[in-house]
PDB file of N, CA and C in Angstrom:
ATOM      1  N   UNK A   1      39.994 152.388 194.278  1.00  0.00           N
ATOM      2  CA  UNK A   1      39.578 152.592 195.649  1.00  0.00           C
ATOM      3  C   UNK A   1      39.617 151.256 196.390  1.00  0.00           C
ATOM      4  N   UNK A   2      40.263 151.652 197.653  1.00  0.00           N
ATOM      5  CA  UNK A   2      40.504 149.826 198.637  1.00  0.00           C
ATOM      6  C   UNK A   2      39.597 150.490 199.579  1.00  0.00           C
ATOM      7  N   UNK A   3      38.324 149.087 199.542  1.00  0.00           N
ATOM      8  CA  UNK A   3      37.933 148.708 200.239  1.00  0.00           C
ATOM      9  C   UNK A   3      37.934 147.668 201.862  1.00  0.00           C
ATOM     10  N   UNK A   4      38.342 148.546 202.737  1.00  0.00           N
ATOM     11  CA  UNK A   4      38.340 147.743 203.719  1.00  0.00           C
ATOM     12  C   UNK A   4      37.160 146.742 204.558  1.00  0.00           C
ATOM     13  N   UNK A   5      37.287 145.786 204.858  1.00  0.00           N
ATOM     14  CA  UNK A   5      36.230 144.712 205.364  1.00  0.00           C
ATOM     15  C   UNK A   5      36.959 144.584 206.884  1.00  0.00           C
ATOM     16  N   UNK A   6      36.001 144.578 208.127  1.00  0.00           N
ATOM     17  CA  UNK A   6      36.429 144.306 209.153  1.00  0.00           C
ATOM     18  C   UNK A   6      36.051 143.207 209.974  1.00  0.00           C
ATOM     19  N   UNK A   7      36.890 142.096 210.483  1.00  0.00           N
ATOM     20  CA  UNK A   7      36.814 141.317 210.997  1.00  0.00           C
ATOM     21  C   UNK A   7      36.285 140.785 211.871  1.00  0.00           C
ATOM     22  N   UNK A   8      35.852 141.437 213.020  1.00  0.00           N
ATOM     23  CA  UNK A   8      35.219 141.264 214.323  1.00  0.00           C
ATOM     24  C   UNK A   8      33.576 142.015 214.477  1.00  0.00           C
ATOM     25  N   UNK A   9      32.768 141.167 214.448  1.00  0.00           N
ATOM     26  CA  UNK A   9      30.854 142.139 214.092  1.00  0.00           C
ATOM     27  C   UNK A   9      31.423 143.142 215.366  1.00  0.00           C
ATOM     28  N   UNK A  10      30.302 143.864 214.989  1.00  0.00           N
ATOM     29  CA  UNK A  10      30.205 145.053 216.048  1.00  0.00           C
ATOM     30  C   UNK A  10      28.281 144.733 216.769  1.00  0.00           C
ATOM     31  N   UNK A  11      28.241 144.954 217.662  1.00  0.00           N
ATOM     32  CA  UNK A  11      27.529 144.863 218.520  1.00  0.00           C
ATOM     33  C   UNK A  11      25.740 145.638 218.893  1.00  0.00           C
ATOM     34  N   UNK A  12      26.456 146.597 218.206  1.00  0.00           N
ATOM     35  CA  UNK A  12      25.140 147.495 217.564  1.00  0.00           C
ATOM     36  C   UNK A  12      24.482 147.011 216.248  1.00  0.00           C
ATOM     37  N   UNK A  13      23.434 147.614 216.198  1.00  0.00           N
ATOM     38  CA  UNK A  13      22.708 147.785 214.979  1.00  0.00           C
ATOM     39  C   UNK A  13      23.558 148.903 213.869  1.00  0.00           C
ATOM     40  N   UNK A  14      23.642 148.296 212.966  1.00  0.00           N
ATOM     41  CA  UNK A  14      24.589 149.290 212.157  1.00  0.00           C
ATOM     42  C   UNK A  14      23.266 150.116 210.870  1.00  0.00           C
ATOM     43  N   UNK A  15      23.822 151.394 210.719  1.00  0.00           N
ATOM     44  CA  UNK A  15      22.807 151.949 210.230  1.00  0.00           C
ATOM     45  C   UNK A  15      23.268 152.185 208.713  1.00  0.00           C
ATOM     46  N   UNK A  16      24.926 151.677 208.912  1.00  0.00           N
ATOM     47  CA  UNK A  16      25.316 151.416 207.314  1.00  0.00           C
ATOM     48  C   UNK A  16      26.217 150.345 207.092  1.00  0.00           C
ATOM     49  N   UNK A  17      25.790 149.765 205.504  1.00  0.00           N
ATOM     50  CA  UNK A  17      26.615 148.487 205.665  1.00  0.00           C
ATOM     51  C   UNK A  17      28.247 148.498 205.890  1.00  0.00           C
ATOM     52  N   UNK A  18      28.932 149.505 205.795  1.00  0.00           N
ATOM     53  CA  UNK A  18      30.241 149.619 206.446  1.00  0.00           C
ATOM     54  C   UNK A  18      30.271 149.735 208.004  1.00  0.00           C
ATOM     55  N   UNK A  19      29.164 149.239 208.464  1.00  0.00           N
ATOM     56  CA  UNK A  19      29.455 149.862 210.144  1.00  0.00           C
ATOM     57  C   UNK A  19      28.931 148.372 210.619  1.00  0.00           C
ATOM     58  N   UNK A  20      28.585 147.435 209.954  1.00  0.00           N
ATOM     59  CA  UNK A  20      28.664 145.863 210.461  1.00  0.00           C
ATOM     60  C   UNK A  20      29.894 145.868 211.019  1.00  0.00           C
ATOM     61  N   UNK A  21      30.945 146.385 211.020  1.00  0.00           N
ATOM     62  CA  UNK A  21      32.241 145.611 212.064  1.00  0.00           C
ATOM     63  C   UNK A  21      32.574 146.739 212.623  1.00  0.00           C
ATOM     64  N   UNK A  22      33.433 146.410 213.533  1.00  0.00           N
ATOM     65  CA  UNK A  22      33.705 147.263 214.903  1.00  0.00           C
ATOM     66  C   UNK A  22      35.540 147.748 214.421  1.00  0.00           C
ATOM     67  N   UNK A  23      36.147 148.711 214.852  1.00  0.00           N
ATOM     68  CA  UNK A  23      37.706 148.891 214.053  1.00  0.00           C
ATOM     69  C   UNK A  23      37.928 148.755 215.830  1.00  0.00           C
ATOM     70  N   UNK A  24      39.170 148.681 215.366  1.00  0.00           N
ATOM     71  CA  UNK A  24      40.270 148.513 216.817  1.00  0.00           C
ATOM     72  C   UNK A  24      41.501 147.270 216.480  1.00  0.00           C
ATOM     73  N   UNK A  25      41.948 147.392 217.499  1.00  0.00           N
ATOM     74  CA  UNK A  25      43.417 146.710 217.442  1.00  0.00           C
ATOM     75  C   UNK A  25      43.046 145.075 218.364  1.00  0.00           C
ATOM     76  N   UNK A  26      43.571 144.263 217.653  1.00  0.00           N
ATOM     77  CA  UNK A  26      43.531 142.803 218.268  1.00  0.00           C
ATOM     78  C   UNK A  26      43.875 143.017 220.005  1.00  0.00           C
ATOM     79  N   UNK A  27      43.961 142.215 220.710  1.00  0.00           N
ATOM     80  CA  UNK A  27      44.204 141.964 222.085  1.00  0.00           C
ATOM     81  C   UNK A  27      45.991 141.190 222.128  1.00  0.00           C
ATOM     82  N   UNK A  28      46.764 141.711 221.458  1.00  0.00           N
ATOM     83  CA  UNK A  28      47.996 140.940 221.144  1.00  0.00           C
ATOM     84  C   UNK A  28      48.434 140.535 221.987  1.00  0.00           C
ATOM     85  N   UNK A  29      48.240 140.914 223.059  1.00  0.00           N
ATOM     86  CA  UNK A  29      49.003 139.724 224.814  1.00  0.00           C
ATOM     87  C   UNK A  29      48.138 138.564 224.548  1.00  0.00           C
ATOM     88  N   UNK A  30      47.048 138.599 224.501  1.00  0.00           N
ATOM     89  CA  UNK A  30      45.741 137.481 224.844  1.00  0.00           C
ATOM     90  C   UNK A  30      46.315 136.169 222.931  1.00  0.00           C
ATOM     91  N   UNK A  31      46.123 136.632 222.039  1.00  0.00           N
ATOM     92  CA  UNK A  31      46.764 136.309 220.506  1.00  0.00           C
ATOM     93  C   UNK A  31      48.164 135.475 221.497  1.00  0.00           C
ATOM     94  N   UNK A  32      48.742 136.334 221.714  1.00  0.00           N
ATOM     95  CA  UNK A  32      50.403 135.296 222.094  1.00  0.00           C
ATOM     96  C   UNK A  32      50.391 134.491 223.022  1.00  0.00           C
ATOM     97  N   UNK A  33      49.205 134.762 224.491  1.00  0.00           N
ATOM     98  CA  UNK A  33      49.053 133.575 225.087  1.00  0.00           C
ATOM     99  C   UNK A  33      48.389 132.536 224.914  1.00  0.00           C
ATOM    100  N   UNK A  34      47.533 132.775 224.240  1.00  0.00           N
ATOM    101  CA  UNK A  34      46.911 131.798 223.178  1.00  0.00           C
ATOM    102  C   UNK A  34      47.678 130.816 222.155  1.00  0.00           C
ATOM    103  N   UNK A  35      48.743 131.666 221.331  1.00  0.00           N
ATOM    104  CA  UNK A  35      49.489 130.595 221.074  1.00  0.00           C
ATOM    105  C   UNK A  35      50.633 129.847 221.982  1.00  0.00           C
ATOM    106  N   UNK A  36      50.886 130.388 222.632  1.00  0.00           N
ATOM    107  CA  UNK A  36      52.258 129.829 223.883  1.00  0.00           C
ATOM    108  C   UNK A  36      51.093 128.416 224.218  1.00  0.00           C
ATOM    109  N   UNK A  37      49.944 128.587 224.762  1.00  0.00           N
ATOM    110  CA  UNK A  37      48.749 127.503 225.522  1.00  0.00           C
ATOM    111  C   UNK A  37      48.993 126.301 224.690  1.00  0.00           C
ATOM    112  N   UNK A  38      48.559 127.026 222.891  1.00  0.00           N
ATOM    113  CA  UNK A  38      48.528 125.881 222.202  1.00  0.00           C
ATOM    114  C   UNK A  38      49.942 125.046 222.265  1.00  0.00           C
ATOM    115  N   UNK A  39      50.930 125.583 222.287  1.00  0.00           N
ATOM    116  CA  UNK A  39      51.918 124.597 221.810  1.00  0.00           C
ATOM    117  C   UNK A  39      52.286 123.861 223.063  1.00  0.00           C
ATOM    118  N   UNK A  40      51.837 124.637 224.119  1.00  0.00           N
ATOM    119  CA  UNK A  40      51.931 123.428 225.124  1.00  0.00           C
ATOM    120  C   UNK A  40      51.452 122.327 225.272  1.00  0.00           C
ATOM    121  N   UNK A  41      50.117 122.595 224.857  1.00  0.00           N
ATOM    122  CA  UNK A  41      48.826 121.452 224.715  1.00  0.00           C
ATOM    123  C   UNK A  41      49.691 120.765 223.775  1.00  0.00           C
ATOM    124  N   UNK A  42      50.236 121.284 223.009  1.00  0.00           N
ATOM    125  CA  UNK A  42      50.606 119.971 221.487  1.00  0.00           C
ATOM    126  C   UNK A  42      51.515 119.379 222.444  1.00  0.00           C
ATOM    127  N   UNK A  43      52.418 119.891 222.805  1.00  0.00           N
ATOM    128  CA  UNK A  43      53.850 118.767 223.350  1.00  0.00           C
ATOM    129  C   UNK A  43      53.216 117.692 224.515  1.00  0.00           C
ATOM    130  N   UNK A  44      52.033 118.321 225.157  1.00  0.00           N
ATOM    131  CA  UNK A  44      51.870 116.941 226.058  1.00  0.00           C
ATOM    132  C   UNK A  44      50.626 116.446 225.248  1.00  0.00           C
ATOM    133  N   UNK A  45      50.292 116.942 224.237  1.00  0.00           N
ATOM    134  CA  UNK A  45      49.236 115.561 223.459  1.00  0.00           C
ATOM    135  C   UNK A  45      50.501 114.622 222.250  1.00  0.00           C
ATOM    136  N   UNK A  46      51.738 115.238 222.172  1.00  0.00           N
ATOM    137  CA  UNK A  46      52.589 114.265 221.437  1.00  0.00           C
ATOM    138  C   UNK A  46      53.014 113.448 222.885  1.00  0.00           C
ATOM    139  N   UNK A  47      53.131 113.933 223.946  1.00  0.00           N
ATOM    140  CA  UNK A  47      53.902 112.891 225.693  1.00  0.00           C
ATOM    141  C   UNK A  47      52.896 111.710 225.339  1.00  0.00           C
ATOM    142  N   UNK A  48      51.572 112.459 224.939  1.00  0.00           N
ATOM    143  CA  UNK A  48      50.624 111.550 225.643  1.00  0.00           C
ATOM    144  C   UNK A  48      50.249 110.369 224.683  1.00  0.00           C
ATOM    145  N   UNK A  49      50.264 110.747 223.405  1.00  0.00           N
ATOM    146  CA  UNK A  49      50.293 109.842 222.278  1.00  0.00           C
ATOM    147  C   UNK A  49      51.205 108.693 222.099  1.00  0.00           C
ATOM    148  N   UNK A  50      52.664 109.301 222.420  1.00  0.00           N
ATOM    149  CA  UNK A  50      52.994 107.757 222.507  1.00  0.00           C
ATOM    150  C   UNK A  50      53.519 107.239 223.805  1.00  0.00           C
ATOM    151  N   UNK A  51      52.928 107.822 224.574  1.00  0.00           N
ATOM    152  CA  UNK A  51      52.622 106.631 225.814  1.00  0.00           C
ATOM    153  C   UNK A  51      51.292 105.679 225.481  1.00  0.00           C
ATOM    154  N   UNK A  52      50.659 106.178 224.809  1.00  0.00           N
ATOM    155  CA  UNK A  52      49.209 105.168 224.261  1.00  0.00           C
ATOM    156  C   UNK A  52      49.971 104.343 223.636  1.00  0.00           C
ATOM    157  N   UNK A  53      50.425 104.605 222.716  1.00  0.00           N
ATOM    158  CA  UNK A  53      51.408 103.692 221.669  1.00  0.00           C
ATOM    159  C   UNK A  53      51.965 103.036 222.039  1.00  0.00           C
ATOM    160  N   UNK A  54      53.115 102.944 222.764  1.00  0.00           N
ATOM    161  CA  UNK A  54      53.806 102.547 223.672  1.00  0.00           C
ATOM    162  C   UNK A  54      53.056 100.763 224.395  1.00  0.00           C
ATOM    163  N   UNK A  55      51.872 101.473 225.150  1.00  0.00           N
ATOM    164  CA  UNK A  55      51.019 101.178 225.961  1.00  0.00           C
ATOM    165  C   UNK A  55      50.280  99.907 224.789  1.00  0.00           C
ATOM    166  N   UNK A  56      49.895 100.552 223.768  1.00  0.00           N
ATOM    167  CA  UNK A  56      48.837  99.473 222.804  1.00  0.00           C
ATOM    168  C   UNK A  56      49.838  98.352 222.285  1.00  0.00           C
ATOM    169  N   UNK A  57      50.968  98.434 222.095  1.00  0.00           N
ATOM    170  CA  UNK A  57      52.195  97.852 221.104  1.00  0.00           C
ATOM    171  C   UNK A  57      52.266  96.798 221.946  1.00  0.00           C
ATOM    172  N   UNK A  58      52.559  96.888 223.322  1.00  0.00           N
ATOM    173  CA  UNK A  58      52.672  95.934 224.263  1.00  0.00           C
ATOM    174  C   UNK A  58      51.842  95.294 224.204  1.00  0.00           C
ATOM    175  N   UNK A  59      50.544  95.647 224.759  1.00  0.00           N
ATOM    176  CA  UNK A  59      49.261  94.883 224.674  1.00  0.00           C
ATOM    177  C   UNK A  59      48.690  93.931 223.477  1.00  0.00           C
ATOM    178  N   UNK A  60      49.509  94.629 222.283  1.00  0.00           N
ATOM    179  CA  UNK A  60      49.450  93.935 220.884  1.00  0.00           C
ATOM    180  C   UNK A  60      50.307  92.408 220.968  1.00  0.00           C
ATOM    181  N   UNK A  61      51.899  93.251 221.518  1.00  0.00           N
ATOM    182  CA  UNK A  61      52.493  91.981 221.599  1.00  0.00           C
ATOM    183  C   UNK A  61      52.442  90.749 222.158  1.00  0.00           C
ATOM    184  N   UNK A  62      51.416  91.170 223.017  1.00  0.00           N
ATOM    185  CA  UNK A  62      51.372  89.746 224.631  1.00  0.00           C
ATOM    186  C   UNK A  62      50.012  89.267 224.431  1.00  0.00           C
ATOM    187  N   UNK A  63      48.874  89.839 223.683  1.00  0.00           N
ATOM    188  CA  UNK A  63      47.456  89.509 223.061  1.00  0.00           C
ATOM    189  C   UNK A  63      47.913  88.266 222.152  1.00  0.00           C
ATOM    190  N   UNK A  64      48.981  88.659 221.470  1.00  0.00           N
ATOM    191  CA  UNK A  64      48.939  87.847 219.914  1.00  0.00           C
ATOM    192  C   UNK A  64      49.878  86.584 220.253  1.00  0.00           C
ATOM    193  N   UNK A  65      50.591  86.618 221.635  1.00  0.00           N
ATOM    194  CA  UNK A  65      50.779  84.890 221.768  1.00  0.00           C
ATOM    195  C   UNK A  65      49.849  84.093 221.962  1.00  0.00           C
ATOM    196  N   UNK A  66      48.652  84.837 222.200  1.00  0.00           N
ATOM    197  CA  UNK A  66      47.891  83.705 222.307  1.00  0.00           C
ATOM    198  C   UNK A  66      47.276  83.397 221.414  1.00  0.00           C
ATOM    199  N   UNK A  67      47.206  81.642 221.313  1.00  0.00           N
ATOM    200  CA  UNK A  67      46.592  80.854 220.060  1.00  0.00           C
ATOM    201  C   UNK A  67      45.578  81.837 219.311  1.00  0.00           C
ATOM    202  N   UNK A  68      45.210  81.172 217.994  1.00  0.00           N
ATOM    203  CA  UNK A  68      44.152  82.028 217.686  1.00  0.00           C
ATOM    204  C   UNK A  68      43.477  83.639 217.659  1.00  0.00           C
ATOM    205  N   UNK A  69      44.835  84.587 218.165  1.00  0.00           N
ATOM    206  CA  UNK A  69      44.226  85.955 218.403  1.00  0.00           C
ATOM    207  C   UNK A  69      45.328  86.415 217.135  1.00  0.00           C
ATOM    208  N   UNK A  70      45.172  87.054 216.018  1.00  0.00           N
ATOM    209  CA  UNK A  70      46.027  87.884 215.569  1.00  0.00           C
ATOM    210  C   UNK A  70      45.623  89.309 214.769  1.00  0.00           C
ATOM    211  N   UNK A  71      46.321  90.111 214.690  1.00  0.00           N
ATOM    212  CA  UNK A  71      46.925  91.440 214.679  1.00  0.00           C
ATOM    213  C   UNK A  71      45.555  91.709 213.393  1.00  0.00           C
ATOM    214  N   UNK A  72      45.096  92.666 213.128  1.00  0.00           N
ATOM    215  CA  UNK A  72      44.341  92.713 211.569  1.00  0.00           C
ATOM    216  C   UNK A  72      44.993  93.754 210.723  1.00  0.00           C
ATOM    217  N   UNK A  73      45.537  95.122 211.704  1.00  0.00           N
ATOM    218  CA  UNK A  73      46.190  96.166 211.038  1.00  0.00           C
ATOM    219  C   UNK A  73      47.625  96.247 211.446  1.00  0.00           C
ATOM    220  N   UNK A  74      48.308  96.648 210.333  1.00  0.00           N
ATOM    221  CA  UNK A  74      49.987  96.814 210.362  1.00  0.00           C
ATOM    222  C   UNK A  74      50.233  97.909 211.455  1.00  0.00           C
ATOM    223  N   UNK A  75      50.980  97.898 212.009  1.00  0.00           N
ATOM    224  CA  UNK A  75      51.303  99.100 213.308  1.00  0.00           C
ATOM    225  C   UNK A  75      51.607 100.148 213.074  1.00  0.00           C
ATOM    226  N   UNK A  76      51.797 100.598 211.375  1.00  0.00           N
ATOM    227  CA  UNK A  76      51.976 101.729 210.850  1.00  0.00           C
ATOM    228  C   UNK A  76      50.060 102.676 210.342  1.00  0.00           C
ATOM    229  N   UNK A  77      49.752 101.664 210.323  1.00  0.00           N
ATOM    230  CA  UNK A  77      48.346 102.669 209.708  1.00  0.00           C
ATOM    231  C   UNK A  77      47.284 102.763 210.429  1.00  0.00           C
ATOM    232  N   UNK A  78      47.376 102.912 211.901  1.00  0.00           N
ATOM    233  CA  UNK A  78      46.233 103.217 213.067  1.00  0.00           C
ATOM    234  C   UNK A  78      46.706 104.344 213.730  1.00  0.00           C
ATOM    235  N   UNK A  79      45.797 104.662 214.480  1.00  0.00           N
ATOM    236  CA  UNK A  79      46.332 106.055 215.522  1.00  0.00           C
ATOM    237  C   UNK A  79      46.722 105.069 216.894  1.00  0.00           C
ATOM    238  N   UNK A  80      46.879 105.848 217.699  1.00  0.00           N
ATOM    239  CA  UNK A  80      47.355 105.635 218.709  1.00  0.00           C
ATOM    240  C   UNK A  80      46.744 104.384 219.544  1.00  0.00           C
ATOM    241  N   UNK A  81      45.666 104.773 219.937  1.00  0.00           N
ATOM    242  CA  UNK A  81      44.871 104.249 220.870  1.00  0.00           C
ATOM    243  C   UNK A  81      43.879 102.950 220.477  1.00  0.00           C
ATOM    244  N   UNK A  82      44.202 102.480 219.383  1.00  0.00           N
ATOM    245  CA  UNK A  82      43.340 101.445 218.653  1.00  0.00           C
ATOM    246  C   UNK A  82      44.092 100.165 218.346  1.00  0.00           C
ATOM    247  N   UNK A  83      43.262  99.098 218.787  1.00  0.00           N
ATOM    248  CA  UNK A  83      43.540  97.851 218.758  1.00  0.00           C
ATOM    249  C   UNK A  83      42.621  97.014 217.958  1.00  0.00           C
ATOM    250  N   UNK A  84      42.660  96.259 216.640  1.00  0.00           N
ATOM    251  CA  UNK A  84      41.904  95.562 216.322  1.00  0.00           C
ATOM    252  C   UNK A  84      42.853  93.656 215.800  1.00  0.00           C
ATOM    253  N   UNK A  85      41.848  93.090 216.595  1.00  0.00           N
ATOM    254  CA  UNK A  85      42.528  91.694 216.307  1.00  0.00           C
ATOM    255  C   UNK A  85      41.460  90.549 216.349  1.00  0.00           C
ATOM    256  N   UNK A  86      41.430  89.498 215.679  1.00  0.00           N
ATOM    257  CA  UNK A  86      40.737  88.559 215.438  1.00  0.00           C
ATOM    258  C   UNK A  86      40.733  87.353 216.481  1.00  0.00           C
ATOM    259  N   UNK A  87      39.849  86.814 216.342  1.00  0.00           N
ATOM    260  CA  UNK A  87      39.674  85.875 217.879  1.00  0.00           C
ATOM    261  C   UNK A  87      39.570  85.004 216.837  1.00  0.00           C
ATOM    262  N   UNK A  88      39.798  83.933 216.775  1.00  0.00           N
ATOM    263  CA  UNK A  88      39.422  82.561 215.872  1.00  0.00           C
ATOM    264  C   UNK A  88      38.366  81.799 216.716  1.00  0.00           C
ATOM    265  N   UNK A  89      37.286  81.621 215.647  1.00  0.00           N
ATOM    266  CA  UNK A  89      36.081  80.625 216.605  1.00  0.00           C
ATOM    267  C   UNK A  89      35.421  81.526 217.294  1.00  0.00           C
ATOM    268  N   UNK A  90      35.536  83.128 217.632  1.00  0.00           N
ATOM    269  CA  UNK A  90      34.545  83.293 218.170  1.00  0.00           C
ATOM    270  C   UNK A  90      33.305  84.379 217.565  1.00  0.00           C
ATOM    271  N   UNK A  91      31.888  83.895 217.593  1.00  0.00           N
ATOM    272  CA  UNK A  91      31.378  85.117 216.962  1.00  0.00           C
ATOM    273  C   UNK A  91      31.229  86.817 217.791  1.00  0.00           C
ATOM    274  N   UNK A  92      31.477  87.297 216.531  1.00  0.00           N
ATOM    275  CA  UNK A  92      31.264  88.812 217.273  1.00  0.00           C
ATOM    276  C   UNK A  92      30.200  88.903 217.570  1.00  0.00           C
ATOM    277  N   UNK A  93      28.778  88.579 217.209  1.00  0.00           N
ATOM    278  CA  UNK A  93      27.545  89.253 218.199  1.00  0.00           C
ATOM    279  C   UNK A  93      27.390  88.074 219.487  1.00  0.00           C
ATOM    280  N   UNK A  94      28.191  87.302 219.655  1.00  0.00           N
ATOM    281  CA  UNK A  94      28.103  86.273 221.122  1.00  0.00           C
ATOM    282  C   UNK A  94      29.112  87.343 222.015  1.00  0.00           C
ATOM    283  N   UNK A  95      30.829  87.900 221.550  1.00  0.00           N
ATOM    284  CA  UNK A  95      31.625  88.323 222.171  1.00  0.00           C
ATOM    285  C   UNK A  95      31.103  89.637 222.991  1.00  0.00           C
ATOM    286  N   UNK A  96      29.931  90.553 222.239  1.00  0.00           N
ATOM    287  CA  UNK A  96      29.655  91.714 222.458  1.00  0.00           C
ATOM    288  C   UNK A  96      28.678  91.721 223.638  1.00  0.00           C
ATOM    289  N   UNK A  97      27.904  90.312 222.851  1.00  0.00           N
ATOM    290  CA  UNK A  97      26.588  90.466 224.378  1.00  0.00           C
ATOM    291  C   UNK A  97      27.688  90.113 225.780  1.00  0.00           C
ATOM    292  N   UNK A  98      28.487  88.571 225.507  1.00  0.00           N
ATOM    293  CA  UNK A  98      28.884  88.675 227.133  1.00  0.00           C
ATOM    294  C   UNK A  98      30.094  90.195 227.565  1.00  0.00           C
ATOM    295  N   UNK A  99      30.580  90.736 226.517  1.00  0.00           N
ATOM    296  CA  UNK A  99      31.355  91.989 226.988  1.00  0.00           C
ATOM    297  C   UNK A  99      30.602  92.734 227.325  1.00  0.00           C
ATOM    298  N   UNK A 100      29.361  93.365 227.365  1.00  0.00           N
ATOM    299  CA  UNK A 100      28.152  93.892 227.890  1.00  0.00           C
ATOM    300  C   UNK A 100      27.878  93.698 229.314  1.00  0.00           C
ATOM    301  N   UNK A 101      27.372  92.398 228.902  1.00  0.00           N
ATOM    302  CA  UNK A 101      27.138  92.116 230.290  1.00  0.00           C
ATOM    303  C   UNK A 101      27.897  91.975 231.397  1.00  0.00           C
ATOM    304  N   UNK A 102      29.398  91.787 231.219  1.00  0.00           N
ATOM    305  CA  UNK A 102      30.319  91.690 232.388  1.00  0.00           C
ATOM    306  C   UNK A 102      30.271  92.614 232.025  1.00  0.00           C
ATOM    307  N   UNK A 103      30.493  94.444 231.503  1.00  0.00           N
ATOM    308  CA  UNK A 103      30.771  95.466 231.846  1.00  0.00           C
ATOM    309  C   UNK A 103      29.728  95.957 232.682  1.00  0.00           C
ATOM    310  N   UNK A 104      28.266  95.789 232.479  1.00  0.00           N
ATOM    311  CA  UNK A 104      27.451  95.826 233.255  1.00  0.00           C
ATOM    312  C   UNK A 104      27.615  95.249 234.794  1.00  0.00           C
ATOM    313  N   UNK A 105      27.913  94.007 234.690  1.00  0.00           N
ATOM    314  CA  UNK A 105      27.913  93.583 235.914  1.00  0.00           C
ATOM    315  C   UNK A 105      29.209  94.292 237.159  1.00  0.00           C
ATOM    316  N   UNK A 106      30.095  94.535 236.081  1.00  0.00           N
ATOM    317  CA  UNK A 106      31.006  95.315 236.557  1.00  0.00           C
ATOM    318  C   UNK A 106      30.892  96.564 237.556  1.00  0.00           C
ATOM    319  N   UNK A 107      30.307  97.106 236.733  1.00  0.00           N
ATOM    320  CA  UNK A 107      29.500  98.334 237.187  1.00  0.00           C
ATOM    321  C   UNK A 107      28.468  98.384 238.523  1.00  0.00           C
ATOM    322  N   UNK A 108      28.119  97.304 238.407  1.00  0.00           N
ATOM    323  CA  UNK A 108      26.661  97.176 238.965  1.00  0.00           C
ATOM    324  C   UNK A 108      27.574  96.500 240.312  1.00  0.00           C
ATOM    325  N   UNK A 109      28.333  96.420 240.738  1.00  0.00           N
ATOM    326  CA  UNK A 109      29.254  95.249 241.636  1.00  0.00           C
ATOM    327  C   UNK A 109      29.799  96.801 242.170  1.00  0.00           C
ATOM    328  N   UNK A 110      30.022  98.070 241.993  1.00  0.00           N
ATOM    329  CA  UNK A 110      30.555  98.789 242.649  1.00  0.00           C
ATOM    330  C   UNK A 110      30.398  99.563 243.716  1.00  0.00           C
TER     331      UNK A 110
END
């Protein structure tokens, strides 16, 4: 004997444990526009990814002429949008308070 299990709760109080789910047919227009949405979303989150890339690589390249700043991760093993590089000579809890505070002041100037 096959037992069927149904997917979607049903809304009522069920007065038997086969009547926890509701039977009927999916919404198959709503299913296909749903996927058409997604793959759109993917192609402009791949547009948009490597325009970040794009965008960080540069910023990598023209950061790291200057004295003392270099690269920490290979350009193959980060995501997109992430930059990490070393300042020589400077400490990180001095860099953070004045980046604070000019972002603050930044802010506060608008």
């Amino acid at each position: 004997m096959i037992r069927w299990q149904g997917v979607i709760p049903s809304h009522s109080r069920p007065r038997y444990p086969n009547q926890m789910f509701r039977g009927g047919s999916l919404n198959l227009s709503g299913v296909v526009a749903l996927g058409k949405a997604v793959e759109i979303a993917q192609d402009s989150l791949n547009f948009e990814m490597e325009d970040t890339r794009e965008l960080r690589d540069f910023l990598e390249e023209e950061i790291t002429r200057v004295d003392g700043v270099s690269a920490l991760i290979s350009w193959s093993q980060r995501v997109a949008n992430t930059l990490l590089v070393a300042l020589d000579g400077v400490e990180a809890e001095a860099m953070l308070y004045h980046l604070n505070r000019a972002v603050l002041l930044f802010f506060l100037t608008q």
